[in-house]
C-alpha atoms as a PDB file:
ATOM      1  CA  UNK A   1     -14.370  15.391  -4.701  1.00  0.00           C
ATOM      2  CA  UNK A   2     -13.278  17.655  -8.025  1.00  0.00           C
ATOM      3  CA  UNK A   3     -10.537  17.166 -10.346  1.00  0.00           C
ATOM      4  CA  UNK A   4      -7.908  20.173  -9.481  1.00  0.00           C
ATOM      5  CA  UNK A   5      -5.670  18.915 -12.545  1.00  0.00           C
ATOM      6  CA  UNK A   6      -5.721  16.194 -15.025  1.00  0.00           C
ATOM      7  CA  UNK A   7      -2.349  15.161 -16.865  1.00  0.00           C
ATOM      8  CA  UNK A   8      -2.642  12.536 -19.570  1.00  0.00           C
ATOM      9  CA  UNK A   9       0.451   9.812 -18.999  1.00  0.00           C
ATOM     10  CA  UNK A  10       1.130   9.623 -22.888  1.00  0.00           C
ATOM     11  CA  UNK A  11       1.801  13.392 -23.248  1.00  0.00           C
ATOM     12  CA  UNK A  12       3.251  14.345 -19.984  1.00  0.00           C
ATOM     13  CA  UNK A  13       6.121  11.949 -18.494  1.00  0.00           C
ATOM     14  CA  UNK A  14       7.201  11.721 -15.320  1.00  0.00           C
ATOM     15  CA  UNK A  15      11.095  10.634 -15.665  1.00  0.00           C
ATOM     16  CA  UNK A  16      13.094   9.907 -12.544  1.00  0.00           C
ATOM     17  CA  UNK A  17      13.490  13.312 -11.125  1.00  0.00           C
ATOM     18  CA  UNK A  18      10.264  14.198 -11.537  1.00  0.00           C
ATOM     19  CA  UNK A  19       8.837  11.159 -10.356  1.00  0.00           C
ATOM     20  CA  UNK A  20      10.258  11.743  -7.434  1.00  0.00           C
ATOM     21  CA  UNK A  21       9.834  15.291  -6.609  1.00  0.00           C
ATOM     22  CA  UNK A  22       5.836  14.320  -6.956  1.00  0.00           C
ATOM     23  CA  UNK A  23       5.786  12.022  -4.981  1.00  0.00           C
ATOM     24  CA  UNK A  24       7.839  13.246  -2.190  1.00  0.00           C
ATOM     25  CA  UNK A  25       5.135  15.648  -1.613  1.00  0.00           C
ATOM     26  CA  UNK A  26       2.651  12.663  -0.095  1.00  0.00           C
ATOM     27  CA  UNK A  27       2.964  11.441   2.965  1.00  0.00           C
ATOM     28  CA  UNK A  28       1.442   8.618   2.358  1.00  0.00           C
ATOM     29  CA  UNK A  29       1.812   6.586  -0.872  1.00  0.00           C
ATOM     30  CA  UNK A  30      -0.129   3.949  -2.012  1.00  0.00           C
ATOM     31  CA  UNK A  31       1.717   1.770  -4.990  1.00  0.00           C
ATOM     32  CA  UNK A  32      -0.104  -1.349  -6.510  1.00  0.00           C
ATOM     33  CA  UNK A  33       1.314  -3.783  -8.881  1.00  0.00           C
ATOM     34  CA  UNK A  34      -1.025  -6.411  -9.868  1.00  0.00           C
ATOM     35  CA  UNK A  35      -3.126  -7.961  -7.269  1.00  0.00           C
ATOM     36  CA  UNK A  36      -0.121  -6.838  -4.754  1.00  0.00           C
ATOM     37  CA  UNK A  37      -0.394  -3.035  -2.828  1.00  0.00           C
ATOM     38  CA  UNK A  38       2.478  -1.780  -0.817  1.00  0.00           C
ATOM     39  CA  UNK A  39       1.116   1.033   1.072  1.00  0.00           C
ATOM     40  CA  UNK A  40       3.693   3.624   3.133  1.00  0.00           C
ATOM     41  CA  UNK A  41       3.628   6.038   5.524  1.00  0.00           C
ATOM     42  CA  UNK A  42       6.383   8.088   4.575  1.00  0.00           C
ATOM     43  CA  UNK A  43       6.680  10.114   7.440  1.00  0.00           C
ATOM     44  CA  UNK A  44       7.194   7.005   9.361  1.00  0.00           C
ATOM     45  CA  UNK A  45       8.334   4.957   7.203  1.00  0.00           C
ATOM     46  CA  UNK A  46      11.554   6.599   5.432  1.00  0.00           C
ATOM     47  CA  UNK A  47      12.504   5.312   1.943  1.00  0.00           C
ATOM     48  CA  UNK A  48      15.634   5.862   0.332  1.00  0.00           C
ATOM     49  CA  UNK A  49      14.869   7.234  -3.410  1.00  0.00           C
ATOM     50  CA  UNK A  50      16.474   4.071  -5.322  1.00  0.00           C
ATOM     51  CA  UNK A  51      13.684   1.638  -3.409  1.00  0.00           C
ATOM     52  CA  UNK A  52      11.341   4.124  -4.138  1.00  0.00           C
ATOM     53  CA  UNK A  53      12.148   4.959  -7.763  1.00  0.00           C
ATOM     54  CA  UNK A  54      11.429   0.619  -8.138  1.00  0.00           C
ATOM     55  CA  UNK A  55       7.984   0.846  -6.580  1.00  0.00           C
ATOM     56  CA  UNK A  56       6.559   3.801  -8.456  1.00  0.00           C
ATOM     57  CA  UNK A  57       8.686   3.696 -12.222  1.00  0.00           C
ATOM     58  CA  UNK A  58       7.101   1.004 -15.093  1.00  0.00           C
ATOM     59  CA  UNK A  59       9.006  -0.579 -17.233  1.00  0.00           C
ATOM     60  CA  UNK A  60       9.086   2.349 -19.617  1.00  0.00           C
ATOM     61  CA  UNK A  61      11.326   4.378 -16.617  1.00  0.00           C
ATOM     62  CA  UNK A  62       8.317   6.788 -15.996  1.00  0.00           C
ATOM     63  CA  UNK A  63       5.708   7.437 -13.205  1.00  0.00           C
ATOM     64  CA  UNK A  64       3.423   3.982 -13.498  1.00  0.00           C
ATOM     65  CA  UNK A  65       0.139   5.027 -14.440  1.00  0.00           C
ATOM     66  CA  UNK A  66      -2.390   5.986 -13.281  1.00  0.00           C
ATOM     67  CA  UNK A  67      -1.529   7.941 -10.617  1.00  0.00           C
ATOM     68  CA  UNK A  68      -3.622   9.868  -8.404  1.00  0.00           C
ATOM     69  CA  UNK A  69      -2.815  12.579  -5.582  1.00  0.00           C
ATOM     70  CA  UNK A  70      -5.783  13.944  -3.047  1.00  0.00           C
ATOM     71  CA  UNK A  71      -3.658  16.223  -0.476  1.00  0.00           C
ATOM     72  CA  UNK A  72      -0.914  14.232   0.696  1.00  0.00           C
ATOM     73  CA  UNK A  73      -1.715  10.975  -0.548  1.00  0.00           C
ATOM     74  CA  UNK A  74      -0.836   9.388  -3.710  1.00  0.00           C
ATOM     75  CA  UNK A  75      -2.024   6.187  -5.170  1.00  0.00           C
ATOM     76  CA  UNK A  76      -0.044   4.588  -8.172  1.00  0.00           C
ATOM     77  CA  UNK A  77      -0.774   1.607 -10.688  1.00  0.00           C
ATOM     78  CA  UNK A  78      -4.024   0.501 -10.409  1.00  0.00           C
ATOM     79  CA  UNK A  79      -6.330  -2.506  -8.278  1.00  0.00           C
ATOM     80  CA  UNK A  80      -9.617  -2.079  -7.783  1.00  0.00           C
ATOM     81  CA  UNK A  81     -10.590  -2.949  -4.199  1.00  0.00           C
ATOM     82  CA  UNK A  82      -7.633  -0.795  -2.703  1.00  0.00           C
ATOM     83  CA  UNK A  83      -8.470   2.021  -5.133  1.00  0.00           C
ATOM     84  CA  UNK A  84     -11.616   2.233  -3.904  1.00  0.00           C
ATOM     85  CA  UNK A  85     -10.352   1.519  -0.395  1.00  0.00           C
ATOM     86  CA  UNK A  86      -8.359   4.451  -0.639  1.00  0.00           C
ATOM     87  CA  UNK A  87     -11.196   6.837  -1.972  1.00  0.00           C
ATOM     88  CA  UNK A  88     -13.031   6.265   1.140  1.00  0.00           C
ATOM     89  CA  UNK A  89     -10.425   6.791   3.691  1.00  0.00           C
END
């Protein structure tokens, strides 16, 4: 797999809006917060944009990083077995 586009996370933020509009795109979304993954179809599973903006905005009120999109799926935050996980599906 290649890198289409890389966006470093301390020069580029992802504010409400535009946390949104990216990841609105996926149809599947993976979000991890510690040891914890929630993973959504959201094609299946509708969410409503305020229980989304709590799952994928940091403390800061940005896009938690890192965040990663291959086609239509997005993985956000970061733990290592489910990262990988999600590499290989």
């Amino acid at each position: 797999m290649s890198v289409a586009e890389t966006v470093d996370a301390k020069k580029v933020r992802f504010a409400e809006a535009e946390a949104l509009k990216l990841v609105r795109q996926a149809d599947e979304i993976w979000v991890a917060k510690g040891k914890n993954v929630r993973r959504l179809n959201l094609k299946k599973e509708p969410v409503d944009d305020d229980e989304l903006l709590k799952l994928i905005l940091g403390p800061s009120g940005n896009l938690r990083a890192p965040a990663m999109r291959c086609g239509r799926r997005m993985f956000i935050g970061f733990e290592p077995a489910e990262f990988a996980k999600f590499m290989r599906e």
